[in-house]
PDB file of N, CA and C in Angstrom:
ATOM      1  N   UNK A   1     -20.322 -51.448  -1.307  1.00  0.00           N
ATOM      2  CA  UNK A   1     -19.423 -51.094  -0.226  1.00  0.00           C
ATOM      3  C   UNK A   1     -18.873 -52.344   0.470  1.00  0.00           C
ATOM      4  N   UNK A   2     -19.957 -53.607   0.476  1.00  0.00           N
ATOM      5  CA  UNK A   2     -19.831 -54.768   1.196  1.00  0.00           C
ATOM      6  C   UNK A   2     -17.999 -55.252   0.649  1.00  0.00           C
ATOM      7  N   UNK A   3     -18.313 -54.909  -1.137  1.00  0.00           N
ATOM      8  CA  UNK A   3     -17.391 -55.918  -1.886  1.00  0.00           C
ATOM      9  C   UNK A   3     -15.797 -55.422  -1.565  1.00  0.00           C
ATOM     10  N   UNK A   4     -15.924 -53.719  -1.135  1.00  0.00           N
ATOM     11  CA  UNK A   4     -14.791 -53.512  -1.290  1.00  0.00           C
ATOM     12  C   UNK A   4     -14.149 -53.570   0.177  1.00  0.00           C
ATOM     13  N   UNK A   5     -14.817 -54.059   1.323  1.00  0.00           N
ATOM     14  CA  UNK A   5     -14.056 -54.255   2.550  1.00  0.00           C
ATOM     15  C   UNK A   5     -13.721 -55.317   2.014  1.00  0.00           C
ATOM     16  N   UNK A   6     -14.496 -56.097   1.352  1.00  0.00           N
ATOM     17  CA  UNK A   6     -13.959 -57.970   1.169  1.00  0.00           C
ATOM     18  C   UNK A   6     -12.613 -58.164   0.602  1.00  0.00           C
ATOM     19  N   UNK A   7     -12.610 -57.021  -0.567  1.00  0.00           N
ATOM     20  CA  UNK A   7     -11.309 -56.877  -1.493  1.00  0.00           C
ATOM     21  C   UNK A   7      -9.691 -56.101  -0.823  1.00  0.00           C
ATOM     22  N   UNK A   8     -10.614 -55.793   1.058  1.00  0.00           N
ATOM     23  CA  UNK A   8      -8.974 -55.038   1.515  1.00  0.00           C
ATOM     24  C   UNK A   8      -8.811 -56.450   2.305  1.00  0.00           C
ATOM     25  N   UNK A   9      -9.577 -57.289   2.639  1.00  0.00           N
ATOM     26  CA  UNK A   9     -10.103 -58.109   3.464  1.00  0.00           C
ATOM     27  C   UNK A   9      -8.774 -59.054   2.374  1.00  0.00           C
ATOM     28  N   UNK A  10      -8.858 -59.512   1.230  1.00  0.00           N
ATOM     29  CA  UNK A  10      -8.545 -60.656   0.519  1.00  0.00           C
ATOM     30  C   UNK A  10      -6.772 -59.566  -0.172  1.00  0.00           C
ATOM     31  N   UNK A  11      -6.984 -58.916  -0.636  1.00  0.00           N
ATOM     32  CA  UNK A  11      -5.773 -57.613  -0.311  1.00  0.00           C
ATOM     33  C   UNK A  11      -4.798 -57.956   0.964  1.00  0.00           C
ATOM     34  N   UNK A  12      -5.406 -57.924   1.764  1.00  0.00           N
ATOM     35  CA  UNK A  12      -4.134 -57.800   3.052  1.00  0.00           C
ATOM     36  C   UNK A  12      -3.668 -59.173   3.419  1.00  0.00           C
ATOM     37  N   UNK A  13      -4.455 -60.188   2.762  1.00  0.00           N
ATOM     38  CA  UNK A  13      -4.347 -61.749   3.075  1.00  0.00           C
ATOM     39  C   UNK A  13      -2.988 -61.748   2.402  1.00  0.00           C
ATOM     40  N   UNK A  14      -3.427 -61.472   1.298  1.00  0.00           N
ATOM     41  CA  UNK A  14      -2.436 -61.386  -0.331  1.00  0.00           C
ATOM     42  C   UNK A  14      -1.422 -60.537  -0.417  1.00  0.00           C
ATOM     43  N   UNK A  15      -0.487 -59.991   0.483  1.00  0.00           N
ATOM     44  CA  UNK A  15      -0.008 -59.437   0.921  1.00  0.00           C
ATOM     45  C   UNK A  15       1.535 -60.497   1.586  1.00  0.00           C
ATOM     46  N   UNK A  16       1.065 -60.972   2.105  1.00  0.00           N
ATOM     47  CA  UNK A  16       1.431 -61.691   2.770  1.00  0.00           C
ATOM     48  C   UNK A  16       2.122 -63.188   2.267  1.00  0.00           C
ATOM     49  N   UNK A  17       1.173 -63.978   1.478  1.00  0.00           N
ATOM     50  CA  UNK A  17       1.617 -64.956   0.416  1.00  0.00           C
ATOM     51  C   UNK A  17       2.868 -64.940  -0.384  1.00  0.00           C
ATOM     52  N   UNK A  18       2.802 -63.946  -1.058  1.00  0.00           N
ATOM     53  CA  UNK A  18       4.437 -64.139  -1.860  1.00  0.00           C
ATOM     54  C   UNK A  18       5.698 -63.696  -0.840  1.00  0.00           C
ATOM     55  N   UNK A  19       5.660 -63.173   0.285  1.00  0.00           N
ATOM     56  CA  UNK A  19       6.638 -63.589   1.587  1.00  0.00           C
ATOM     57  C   UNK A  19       7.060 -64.941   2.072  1.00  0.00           C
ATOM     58  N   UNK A  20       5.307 -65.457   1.558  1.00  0.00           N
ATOM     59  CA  UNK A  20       5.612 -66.616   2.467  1.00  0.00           C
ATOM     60  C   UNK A  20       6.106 -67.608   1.618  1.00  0.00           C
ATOM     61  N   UNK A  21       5.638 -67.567   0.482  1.00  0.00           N
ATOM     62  CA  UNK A  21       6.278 -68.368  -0.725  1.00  0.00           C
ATOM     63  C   UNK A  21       7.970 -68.547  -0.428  1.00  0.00           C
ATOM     64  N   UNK A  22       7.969 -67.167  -0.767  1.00  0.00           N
ATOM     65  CA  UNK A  22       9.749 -67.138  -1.205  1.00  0.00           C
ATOM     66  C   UNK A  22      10.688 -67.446  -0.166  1.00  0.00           C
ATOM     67  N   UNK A  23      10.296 -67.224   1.223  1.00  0.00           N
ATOM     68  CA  UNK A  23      10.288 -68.384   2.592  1.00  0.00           C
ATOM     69  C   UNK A  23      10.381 -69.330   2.754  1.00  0.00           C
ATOM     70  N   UNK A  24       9.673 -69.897   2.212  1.00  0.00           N
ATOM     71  CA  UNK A  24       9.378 -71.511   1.859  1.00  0.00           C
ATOM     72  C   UNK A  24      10.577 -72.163   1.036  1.00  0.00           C
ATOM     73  N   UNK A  25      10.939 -71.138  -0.271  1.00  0.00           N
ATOM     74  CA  UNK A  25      11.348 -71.401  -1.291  1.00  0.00           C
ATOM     75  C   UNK A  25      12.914 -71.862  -0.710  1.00  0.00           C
ATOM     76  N   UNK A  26      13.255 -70.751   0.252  1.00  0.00           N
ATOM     77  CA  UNK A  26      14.815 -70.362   0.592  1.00  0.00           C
ATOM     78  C   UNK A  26      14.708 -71.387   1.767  1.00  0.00           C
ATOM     79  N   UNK A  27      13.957 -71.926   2.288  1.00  0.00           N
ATOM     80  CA  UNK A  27      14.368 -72.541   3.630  1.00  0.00           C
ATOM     81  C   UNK A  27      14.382 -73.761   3.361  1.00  0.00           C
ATOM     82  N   UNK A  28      14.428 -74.471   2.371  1.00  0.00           N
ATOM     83  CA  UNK A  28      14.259 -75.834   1.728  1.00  0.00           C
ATOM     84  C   UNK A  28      14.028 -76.756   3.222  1.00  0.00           C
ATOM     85  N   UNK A  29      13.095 -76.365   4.157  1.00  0.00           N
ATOM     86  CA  UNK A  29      12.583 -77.387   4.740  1.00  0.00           C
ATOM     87  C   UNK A  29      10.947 -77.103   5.087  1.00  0.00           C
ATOM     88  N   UNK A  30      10.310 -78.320   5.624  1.00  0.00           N
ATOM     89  CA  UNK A  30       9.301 -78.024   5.802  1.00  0.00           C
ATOM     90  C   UNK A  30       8.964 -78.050   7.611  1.00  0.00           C
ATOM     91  N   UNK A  31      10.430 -77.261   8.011  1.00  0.00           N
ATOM     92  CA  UNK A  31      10.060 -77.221   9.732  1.00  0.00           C
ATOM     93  C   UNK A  31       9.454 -75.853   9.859  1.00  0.00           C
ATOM     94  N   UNK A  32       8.648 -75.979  10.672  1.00  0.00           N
ATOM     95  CA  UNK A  32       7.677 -74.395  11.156  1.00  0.00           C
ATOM     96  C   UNK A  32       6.674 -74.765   9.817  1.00  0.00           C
ATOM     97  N   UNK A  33       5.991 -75.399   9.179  1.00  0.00           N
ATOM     98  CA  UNK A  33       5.124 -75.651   8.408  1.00  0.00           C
ATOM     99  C   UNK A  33       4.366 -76.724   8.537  1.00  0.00           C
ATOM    100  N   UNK A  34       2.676 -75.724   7.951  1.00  0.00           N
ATOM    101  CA  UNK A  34       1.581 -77.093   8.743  1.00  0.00           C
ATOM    102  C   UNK A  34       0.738 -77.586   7.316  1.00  0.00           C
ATOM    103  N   UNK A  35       0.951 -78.267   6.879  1.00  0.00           N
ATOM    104  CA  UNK A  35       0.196 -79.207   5.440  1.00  0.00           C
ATOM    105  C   UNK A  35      -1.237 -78.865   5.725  1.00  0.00           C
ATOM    106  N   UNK A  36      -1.705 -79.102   7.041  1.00  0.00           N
ATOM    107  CA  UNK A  36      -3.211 -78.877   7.350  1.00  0.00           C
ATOM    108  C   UNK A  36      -3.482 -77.195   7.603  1.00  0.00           C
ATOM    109  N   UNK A  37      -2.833 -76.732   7.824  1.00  0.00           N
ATOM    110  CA  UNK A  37      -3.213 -75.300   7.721  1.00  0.00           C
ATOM    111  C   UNK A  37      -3.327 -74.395   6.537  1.00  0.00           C
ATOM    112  N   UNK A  38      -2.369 -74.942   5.526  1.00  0.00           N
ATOM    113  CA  UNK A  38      -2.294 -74.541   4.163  1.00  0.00           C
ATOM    114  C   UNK A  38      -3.389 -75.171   3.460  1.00  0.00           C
ATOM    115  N   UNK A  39      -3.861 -76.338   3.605  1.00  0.00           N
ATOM    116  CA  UNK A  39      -5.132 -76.921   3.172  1.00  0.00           C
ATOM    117  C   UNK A  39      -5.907 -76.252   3.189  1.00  0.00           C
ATOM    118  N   UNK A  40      -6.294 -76.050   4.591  1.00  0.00           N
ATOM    119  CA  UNK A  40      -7.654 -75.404   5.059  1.00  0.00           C
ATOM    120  C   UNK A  40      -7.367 -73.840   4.118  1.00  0.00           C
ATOM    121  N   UNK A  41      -6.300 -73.032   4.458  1.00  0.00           N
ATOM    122  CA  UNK A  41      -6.759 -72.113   3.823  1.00  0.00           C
ATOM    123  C   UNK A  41      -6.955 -72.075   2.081  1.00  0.00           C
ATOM    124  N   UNK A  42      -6.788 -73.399   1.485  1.00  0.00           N
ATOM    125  CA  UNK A  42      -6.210 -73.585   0.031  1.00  0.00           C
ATOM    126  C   UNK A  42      -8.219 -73.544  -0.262  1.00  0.00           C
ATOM    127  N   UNK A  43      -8.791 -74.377   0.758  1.00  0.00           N
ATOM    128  CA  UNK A  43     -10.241 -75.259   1.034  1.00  0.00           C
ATOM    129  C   UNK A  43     -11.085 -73.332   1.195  1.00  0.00           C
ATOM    130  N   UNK A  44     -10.613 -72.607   1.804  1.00  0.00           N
ATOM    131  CA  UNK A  44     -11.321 -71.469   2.031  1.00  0.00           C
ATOM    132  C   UNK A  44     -11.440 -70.804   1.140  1.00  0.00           C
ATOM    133  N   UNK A  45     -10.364 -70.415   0.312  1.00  0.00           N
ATOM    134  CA  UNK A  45     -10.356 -69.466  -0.953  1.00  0.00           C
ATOM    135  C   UNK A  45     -11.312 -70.270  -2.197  1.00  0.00           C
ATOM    136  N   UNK A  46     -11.172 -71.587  -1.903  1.00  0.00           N
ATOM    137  CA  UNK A  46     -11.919 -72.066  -3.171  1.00  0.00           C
ATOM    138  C   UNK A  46     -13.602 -72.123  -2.588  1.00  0.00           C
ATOM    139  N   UNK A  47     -13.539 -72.013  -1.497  1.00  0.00           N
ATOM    140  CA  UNK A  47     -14.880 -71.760  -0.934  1.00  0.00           C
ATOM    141  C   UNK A  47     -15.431 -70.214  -1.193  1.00  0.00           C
ATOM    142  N   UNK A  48     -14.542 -69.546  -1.315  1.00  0.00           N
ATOM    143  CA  UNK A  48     -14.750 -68.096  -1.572  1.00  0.00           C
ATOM    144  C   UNK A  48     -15.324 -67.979  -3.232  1.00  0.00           C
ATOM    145  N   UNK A  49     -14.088 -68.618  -4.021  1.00  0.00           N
ATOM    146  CA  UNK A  49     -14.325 -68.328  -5.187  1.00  0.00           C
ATOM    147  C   UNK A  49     -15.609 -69.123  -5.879  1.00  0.00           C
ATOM    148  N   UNK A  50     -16.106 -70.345  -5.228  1.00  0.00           N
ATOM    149  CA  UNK A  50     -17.145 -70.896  -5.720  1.00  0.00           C
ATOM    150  C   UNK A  50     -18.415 -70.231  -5.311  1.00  0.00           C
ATOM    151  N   UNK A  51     -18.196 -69.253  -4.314  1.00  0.00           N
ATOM    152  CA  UNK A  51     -19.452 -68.142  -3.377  1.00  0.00           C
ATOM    153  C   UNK A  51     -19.510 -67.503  -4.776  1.00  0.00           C
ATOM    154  N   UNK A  52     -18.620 -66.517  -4.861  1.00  0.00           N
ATOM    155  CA  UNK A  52     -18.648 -65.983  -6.251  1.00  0.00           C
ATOM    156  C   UNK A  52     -19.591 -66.304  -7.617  1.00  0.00           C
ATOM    157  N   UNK A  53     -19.025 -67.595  -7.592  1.00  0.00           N
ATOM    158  CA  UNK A  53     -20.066 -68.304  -9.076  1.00  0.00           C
ATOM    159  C   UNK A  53     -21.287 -68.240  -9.006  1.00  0.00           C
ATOM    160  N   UNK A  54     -21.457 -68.640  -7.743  1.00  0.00           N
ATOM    161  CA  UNK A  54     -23.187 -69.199  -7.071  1.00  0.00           C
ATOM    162  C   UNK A  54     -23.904 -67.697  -6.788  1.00  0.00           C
ATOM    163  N   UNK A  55     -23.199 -66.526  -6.692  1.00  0.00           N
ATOM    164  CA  UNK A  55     -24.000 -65.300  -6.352  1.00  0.00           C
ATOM    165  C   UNK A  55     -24.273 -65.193  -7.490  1.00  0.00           C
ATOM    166  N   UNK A  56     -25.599 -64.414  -7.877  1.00  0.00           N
ATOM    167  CA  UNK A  56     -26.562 -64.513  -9.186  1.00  0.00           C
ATOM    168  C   UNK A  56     -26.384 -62.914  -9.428  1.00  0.00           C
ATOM    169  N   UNK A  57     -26.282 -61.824  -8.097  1.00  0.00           N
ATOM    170  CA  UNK A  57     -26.164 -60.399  -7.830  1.00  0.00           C
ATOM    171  C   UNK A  57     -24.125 -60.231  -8.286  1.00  0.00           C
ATOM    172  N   UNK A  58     -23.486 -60.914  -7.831  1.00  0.00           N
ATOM    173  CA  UNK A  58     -22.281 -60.931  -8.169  1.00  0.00           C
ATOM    174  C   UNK A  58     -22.068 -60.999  -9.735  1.00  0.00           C
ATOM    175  N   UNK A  59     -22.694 -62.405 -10.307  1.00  0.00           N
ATOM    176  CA  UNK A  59     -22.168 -62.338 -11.380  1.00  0.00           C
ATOM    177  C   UNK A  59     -22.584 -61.862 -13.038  1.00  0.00           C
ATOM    178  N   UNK A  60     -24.001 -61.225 -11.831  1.00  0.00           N
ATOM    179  CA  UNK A  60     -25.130 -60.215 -12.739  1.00  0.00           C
ATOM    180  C   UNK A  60     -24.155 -59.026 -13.718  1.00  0.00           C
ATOM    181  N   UNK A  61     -22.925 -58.331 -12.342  1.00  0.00           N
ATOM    182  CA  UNK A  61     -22.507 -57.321 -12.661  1.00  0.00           C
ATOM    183  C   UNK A  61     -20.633 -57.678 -12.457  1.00  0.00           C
ATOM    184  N   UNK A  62     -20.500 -58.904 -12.707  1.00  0.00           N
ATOM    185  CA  UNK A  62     -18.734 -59.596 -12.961  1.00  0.00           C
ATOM    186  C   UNK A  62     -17.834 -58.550 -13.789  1.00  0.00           C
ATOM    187  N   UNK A  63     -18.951 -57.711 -14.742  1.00  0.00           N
ATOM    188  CA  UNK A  63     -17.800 -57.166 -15.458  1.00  0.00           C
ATOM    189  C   UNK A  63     -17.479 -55.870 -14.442  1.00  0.00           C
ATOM    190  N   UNK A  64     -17.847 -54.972 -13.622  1.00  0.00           N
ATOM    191  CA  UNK A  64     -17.436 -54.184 -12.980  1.00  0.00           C
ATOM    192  C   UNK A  64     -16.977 -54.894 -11.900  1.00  0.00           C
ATOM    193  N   UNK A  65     -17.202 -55.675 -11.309  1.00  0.00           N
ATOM    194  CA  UNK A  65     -16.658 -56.153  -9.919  1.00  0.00           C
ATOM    195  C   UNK A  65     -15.505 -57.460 -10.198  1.00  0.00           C
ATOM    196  N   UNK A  66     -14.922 -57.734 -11.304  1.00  0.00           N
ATOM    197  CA  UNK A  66     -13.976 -58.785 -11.640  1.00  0.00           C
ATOM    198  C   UNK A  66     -13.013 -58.862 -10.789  1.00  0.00           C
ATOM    199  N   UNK A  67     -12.470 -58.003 -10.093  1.00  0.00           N
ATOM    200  CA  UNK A  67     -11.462 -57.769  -9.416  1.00  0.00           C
ATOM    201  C   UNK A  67     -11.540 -58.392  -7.836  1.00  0.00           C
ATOM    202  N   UNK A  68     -12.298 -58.505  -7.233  1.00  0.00           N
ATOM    203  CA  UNK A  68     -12.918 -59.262  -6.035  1.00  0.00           C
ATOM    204  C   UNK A  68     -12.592 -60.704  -6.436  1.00  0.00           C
ATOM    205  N   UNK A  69     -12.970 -61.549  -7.631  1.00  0.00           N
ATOM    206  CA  UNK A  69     -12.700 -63.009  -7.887  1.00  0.00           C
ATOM    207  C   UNK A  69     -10.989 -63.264  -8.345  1.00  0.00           C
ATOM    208  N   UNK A  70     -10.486 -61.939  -8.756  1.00  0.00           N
ATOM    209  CA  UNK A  70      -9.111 -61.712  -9.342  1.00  0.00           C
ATOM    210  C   UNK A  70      -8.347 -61.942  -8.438  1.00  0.00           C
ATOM    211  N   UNK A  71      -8.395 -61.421  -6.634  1.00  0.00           N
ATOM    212  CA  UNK A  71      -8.071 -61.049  -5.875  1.00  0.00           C
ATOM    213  C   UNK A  71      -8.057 -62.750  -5.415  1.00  0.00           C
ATOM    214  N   UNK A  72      -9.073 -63.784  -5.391  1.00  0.00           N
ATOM    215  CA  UNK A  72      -9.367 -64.859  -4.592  1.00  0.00           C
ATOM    216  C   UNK A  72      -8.526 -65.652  -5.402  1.00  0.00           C
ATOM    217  N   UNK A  73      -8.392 -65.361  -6.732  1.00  0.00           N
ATOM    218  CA  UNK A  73      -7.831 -66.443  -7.492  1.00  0.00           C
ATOM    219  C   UNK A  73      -6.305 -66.927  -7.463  1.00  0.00           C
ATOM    220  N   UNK A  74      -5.982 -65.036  -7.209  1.00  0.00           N
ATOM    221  CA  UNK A  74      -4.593 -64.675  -7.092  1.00  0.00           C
ATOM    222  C   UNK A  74      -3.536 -65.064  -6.076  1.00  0.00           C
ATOM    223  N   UNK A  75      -4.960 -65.285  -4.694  1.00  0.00           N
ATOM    224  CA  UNK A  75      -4.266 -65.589  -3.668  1.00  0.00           C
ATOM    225  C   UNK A  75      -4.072 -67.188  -3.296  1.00  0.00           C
ATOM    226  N   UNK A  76      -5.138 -67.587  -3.776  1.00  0.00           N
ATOM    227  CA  UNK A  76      -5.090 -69.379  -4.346  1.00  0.00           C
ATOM    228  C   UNK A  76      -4.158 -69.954  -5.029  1.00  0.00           C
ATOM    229  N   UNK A  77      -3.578 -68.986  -6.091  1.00  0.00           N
ATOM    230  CA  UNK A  77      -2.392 -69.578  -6.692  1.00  0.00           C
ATOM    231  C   UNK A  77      -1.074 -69.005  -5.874  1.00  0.00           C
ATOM    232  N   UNK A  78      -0.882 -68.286  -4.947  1.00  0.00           N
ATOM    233  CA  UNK A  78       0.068 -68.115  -3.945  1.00  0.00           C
ATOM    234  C   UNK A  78       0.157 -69.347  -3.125  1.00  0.00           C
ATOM    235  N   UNK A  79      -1.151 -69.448  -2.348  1.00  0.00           N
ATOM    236  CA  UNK A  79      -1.065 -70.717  -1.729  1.00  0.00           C
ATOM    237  C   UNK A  79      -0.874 -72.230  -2.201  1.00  0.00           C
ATOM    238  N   UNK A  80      -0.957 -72.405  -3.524  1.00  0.00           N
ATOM    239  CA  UNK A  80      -0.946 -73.467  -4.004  1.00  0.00           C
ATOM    240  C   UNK A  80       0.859 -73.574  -4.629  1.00  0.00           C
ATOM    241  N   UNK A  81       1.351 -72.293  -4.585  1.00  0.00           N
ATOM    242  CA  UNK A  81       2.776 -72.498  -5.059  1.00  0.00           C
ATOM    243  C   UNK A  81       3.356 -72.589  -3.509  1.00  0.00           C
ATOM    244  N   UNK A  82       3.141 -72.511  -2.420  1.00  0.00           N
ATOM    245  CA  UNK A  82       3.390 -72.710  -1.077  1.00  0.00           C
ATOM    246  C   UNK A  82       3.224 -74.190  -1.019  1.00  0.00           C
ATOM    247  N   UNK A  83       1.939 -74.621  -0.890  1.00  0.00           N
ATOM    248  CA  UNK A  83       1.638 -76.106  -0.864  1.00  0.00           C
ATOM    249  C   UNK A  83       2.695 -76.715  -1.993  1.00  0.00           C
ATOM    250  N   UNK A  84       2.418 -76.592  -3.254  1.00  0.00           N
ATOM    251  CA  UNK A  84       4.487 -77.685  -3.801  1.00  0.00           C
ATOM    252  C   UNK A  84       4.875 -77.699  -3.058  1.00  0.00           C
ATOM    253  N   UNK A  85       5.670 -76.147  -3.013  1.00  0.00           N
ATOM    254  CA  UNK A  85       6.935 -76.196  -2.141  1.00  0.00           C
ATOM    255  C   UNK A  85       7.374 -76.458  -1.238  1.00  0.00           C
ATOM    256  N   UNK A  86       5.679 -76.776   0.382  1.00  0.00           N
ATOM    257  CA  UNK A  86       5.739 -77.796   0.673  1.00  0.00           C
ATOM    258  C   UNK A  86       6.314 -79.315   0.749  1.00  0.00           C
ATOM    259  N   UNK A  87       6.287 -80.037  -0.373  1.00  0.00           N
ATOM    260  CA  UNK A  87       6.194 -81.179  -0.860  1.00  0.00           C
ATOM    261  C   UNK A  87       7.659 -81.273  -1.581  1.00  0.00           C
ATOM    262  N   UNK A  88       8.245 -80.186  -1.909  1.00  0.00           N
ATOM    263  CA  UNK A  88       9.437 -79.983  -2.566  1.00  0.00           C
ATOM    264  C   UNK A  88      10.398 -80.161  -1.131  1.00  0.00           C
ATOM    265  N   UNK A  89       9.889 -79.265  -0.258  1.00  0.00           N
ATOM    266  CA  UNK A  89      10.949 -79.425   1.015  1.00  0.00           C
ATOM    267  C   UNK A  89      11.142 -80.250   1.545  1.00  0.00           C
ATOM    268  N   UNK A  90       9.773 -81.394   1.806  1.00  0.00           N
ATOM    269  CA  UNK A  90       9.920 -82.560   2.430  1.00  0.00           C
ATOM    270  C   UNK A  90      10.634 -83.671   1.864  1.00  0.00           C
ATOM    271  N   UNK A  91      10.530 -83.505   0.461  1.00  0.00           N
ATOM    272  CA  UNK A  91      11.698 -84.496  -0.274  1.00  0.00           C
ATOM    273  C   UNK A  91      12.994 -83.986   0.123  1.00  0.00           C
ATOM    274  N   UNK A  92      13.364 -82.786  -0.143  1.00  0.00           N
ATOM    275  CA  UNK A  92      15.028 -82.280   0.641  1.00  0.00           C
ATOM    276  C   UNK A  92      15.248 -82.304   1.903  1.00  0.00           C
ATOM    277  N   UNK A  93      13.951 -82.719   3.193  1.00  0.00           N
ATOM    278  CA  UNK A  93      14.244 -82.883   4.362  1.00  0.00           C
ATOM    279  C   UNK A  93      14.321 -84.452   4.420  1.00  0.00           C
ATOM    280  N   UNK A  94      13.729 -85.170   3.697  1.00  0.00           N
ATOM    281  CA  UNK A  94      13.869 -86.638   3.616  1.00  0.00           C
ATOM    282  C   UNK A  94      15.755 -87.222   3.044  1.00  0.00           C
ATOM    283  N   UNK A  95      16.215 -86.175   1.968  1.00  0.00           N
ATOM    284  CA  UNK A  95      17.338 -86.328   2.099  1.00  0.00           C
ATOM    285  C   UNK A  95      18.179 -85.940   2.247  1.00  0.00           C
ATOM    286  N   UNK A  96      18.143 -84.782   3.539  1.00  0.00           N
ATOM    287  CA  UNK A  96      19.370 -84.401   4.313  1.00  0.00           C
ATOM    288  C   UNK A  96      18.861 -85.407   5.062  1.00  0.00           C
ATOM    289  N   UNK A  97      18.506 -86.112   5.897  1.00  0.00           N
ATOM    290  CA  UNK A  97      18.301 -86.915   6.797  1.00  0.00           C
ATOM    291  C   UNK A  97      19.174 -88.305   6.252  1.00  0.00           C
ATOM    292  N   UNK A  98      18.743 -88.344   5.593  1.00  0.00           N
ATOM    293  CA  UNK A  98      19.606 -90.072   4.880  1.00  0.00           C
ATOM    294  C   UNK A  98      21.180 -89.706   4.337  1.00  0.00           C
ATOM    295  N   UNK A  99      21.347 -88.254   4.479  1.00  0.00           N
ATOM    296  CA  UNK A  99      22.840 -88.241   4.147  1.00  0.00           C
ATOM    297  C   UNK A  99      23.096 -88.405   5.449  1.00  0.00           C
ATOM    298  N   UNK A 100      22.423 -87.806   6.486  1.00  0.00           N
ATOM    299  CA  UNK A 100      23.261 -87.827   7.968  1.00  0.00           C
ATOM    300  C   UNK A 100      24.098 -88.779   8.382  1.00  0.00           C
TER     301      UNK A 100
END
């Protein structure tokens, strides 16, 4: 019962990510964006998913419960296509600035 609040818990996070992506994507800047906040949460999910490995009860029974690590992985690679794009914007905010 624990796993499946965790999975509306990591669900409703994930929800949210490919908004924020495609946000990111269209606003080619990186104003209203925090490098350290995307970290930390980049630092949490992989903290999640390494909980996962290390549970001995988790990965006793991985083949019915796969979907809980599916869910962490899924949302890690949301955030990590955020974080580029990040890094993508700040190069296009570095040169609208030098065209100014």
């Amino acid at each position: 019962m624990a796993e499946i609040f965790e999975v509306i818990m990591i669900v409703s996070f994930g929800f949210s990510w490919p908004f924020n992506v495609v946000r990111s994507y269209r606003a080619r800047t990186t104003k209203g964006k925090s490098l350290s906040f995307l970290l930390l949460i980049m630092f949490g999910y992989v903290a999640g998913i390494i909980s996962k490995f290390l549970n001995a009860e988790y990965m006793l029974h991985i083949s019915e419960r796969w979907y809980v690590l599916f869910f962490y992985v899924l949302n890690l690679v949301m955030v990590t296509a955020d974080f580029v794009l990040y890094f993508r914007n700040k190069r296009l905010d570095k040169l609208a600035e030098k065209n100014k």
